[in-house]
C-alpha atoms as a PDB file:
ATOM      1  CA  UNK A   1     -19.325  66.983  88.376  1.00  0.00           C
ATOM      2  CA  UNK A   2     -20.064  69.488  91.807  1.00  0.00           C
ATOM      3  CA  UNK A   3     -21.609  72.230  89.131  1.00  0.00           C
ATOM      4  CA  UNK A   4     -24.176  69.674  88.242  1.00  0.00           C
ATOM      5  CA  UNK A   5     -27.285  70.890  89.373  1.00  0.00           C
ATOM      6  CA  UNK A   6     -29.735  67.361  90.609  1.00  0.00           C
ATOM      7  CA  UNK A   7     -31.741  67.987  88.391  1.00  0.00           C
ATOM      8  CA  UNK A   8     -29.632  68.644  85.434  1.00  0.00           C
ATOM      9  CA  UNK A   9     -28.387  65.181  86.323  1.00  0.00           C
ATOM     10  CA  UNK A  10     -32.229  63.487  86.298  1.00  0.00           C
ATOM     11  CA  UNK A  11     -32.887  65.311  82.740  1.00  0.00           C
ATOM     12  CA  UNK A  12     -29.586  63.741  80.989  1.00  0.00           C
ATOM     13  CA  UNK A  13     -30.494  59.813  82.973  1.00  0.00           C
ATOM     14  CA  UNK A  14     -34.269  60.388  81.668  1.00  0.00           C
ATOM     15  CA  UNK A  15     -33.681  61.464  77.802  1.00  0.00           C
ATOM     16  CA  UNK A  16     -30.307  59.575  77.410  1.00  0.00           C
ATOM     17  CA  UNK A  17     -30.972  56.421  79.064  1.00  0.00           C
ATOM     18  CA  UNK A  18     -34.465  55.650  80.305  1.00  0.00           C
ATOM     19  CA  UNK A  19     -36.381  57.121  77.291  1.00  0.00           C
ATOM     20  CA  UNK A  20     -34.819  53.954  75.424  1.00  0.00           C
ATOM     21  CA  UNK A  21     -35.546  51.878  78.508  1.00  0.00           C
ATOM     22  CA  UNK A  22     -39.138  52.503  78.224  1.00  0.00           C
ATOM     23  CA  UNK A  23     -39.380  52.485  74.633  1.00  0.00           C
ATOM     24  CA  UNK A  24     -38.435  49.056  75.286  1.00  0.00           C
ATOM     25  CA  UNK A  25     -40.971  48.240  77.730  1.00  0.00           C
ATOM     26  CA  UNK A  26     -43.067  49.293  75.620  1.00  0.00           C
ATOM     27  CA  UNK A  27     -41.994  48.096  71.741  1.00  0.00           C
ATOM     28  CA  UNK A  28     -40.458  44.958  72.860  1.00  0.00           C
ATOM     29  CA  UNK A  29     -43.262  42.801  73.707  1.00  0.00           C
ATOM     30  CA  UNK A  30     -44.512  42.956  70.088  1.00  0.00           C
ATOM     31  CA  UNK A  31     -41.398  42.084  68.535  1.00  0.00           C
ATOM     32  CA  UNK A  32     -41.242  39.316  70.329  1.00  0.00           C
ATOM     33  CA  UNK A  33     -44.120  38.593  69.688  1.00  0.00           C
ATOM     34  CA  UNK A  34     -43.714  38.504  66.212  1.00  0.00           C
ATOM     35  CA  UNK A  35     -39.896  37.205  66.698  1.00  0.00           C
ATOM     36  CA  UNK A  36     -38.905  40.251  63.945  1.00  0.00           C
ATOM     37  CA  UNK A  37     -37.389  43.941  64.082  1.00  0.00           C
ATOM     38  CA  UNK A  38     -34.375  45.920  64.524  1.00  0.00           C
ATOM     39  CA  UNK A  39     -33.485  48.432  67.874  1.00  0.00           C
ATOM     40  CA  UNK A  40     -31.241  50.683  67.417  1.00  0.00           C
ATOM     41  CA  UNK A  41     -29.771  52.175  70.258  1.00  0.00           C
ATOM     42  CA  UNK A  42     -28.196  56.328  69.720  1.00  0.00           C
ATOM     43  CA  UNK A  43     -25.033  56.383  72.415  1.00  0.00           C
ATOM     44  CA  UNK A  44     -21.534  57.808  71.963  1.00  0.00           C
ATOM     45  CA  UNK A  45     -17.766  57.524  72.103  1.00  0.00           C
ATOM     46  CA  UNK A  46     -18.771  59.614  75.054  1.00  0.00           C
ATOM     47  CA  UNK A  47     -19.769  56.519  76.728  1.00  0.00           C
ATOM     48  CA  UNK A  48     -16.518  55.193  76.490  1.00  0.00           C
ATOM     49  CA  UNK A  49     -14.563  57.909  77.260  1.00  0.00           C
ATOM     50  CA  UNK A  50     -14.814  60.505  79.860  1.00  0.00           C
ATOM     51  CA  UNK A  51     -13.997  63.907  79.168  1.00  0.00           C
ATOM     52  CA  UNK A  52     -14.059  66.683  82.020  1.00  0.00           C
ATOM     53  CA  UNK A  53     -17.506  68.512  82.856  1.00  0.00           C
ATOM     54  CA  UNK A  54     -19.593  65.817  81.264  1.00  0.00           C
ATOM     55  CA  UNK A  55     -19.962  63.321  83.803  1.00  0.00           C
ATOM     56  CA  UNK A  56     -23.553  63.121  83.512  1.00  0.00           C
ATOM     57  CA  UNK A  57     -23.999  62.488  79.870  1.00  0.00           C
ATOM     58  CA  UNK A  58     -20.897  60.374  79.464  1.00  0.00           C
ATOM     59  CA  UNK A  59     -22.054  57.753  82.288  1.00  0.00           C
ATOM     60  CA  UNK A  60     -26.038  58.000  80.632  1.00  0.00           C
ATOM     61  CA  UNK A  61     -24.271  56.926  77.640  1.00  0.00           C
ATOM     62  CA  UNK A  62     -22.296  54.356  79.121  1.00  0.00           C
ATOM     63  CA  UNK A  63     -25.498  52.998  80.683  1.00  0.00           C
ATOM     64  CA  UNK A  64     -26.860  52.838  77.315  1.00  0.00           C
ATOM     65  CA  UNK A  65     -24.047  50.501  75.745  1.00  0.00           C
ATOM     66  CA  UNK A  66     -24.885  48.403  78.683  1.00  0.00           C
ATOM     67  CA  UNK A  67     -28.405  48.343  77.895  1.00  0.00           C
ATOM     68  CA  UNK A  68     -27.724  47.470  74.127  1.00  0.00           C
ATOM     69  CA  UNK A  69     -25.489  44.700  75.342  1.00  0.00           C
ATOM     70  CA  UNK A  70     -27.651  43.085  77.723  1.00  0.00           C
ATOM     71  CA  UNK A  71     -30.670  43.330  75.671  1.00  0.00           C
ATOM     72  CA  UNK A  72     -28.830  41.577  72.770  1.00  0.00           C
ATOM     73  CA  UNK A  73     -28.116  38.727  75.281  1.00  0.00           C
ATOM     74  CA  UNK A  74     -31.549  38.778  76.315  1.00  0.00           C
ATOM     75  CA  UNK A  75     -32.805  38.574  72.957  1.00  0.00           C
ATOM     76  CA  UNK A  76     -30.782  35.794  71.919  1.00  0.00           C
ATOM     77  CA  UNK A  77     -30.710  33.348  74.727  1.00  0.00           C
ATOM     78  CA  UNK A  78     -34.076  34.319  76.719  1.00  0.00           C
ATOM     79  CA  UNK A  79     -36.364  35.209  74.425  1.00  0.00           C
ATOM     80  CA  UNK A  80     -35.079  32.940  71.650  1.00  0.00           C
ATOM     81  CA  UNK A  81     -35.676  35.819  68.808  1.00  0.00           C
ATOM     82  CA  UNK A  82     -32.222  36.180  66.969  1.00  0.00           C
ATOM     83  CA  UNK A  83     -33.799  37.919  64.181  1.00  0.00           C
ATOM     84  CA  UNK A  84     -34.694  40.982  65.849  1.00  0.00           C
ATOM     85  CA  UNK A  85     -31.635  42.630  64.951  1.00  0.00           C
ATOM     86  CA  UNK A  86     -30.019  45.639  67.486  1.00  0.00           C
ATOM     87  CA  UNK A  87     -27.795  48.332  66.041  1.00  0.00           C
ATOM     88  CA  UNK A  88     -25.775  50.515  68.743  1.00  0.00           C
ATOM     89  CA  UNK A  89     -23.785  53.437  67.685  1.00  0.00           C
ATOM     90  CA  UNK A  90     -21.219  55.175  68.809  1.00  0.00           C
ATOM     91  CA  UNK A  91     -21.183  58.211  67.023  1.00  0.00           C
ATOM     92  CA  UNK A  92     -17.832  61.002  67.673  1.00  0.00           C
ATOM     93  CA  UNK A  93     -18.520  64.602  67.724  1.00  0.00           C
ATOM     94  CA  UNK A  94     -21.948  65.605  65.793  1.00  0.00           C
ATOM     95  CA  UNK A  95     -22.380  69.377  64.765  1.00  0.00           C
ATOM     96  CA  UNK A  96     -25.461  69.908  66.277  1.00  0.00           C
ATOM     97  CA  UNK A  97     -27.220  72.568  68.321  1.00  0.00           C
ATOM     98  CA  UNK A  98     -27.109  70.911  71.523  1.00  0.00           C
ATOM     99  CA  UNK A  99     -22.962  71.282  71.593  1.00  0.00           C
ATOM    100  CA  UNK A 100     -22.485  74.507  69.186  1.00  0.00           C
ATOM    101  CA  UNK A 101     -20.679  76.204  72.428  1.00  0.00           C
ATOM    102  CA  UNK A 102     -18.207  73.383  72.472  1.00  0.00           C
ATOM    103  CA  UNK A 103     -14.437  74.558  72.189  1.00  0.00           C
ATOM    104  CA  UNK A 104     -13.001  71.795  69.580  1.00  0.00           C
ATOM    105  CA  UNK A 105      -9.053  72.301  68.937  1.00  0.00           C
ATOM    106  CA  UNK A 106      -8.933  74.138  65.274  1.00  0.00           C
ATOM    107  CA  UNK A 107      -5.541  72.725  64.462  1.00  0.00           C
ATOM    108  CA  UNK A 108      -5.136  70.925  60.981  1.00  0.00           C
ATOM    109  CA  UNK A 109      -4.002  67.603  62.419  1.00  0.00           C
ATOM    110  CA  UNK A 110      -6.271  67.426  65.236  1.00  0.00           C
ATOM    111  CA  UNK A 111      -9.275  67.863  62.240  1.00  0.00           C
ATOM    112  CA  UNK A 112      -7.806  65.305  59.976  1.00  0.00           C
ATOM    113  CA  UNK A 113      -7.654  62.864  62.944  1.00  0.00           C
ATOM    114  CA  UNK A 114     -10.611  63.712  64.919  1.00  0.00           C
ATOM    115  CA  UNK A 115     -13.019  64.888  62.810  1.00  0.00           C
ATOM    116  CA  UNK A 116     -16.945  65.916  63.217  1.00  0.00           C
ATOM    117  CA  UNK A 117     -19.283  64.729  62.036  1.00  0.00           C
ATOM    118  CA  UNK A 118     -22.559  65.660  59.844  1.00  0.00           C
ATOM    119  CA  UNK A 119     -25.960  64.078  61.463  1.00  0.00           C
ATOM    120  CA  UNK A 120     -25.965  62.792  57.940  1.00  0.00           C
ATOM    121  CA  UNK A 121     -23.313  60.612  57.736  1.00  0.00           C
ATOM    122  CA  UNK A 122     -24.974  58.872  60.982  1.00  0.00           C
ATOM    123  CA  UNK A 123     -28.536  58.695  59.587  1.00  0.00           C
ATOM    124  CA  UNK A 124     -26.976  57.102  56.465  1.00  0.00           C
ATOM    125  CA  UNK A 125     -24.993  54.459  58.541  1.00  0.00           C
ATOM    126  CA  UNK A 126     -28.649  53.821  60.233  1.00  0.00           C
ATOM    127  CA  UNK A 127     -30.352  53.016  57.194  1.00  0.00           C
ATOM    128  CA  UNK A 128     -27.995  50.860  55.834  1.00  0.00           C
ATOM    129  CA  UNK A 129     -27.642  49.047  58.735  1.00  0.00           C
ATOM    130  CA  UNK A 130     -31.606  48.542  58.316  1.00  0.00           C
ATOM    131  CA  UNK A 131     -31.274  47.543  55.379  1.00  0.00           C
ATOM    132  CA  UNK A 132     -28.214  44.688  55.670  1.00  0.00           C
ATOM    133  CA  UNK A 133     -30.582  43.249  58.612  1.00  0.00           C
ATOM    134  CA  UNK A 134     -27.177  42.923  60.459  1.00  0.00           C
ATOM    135  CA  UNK A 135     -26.562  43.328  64.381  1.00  0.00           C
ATOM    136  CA  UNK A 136     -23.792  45.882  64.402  1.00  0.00           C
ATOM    137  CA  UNK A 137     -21.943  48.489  66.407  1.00  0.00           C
ATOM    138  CA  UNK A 138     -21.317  51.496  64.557  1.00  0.00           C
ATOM    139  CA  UNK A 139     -18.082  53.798  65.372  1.00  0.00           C
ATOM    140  CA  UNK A 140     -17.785  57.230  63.407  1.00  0.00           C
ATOM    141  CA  UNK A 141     -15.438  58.373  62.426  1.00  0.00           C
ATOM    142  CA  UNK A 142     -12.517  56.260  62.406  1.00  0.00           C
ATOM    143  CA  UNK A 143     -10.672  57.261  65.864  1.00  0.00           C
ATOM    144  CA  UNK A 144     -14.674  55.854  67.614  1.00  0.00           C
ATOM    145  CA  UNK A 145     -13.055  52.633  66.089  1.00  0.00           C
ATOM    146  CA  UNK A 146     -10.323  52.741  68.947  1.00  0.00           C
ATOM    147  CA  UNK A 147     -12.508  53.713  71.648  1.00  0.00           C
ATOM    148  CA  UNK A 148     -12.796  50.346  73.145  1.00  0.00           C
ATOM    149  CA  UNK A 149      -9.305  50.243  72.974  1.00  0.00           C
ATOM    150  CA  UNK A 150      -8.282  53.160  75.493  1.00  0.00           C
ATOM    151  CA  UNK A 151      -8.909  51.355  78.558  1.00  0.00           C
ATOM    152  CA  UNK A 152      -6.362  48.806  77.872  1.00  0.00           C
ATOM    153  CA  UNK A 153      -3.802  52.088  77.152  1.00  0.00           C
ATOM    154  CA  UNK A 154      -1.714  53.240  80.661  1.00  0.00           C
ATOM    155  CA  UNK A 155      -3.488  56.318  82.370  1.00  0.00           C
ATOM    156  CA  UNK A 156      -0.490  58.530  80.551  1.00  0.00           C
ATOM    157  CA  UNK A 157      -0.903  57.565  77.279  1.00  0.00           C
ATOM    158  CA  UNK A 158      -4.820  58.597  77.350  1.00  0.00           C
ATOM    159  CA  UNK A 159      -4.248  61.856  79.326  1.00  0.00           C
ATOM    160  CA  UNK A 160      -1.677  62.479  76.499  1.00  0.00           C
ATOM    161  CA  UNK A 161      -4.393  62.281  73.917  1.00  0.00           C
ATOM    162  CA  UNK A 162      -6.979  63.851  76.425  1.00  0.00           C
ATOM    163  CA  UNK A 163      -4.876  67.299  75.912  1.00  0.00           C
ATOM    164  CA  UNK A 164      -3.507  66.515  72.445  1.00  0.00           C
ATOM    165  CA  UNK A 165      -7.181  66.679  71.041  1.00  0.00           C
ATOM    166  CA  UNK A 166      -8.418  69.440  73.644  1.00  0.00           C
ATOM    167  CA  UNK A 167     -10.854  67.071  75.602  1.00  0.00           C
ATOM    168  CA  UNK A 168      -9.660  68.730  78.935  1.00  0.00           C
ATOM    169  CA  UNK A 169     -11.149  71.784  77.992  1.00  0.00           C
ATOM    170  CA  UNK A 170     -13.853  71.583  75.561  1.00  0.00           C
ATOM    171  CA  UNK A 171     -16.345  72.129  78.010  1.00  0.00           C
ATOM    172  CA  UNK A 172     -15.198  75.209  79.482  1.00  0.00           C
ATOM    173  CA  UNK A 173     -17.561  77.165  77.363  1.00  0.00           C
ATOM    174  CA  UNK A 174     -20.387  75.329  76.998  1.00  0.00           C
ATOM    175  CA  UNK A 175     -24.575  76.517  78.202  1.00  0.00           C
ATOM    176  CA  UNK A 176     -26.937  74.375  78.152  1.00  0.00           C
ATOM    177  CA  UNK A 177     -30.053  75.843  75.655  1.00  0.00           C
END
């Protein structure tokens, strides 16, 4: 958190978080309107969980769930348009670009629990979720499932997994592109 340069921190807040707040502003009114759509909102496990020497993109993500949450509310009881359907997912680790300097642990077992995950699989869970017309939270894989979960856990039994998976460290490596 004390390498983060300010504005580091403003650049993760601004994509992460208020890039969907003012898509919003600005897609919102015409659903309404029109009392039809779906929002789907791109967070993380992340959000859920911290993990050391991502502060900044764990807590935009985190603000994101909250947005999801309260906008469903909104939708629902102020603006009276239950059909506009929101989708929020909270996707595990994604091979992509932005965390290729990531250290991940390579050990059998920690793969076959906590596995990555293709941009794919994600983009596939997004389109049928389109398509059903449901309001859903997505968790991929199955450990983003339990997520919700670890705050209930003593502080022990989550540092445990914290080092059995290699979240203590997976940053240690990582540049920003």
């Amino acid at each position: 958190m004390l390498d983060l340069d300010p504005e580091d921190v403003k650049q993760t807040f601004n994509v992460n978080t208020l890039a969907s707040f003012w898509t919003l502003k600005a897609f919102l009114p015409g659903m309404i309107k029109e009392k039809k759509g779906h929002i789907v909102t791109m967070s993380s496990v992340l959000g859920m969980l911290g993990i050391p020497q991502l502060s900044d993109y764990c807590a935009s993500k985190a603000a994101l769930i909250s947005l999801h949450e309260t906008l469903r509310y909104e939708l629902d009881a102020r603006y009276k348009c239950p059909e506009i359907r929101t989708t929020l997912l909270l996707p595990g680790f994604m091979q992509t670009s932005m965390f290729s300097t990531v250290t991940y642990p390579t050990s059998p077992l920690c793969r076959f629990f906590f596995p990555s995950l293709q941009p794919l699989e994600v983009v596939k869970k997004i389109i049928a979720s389109l398509d059903n017309r449901h309001s859903e939270t997505i968790h991929l894989p199955f450990y983003a499932t339990l997520s919700p979960l670890s705050p209930l856990a003593p502080s022990f039994v989550r540092d445990l997994m914290q080092w059995i998976v290699g979240a203590d460290h997976s940053m240690r490596h990582f540049k920003h592109e």
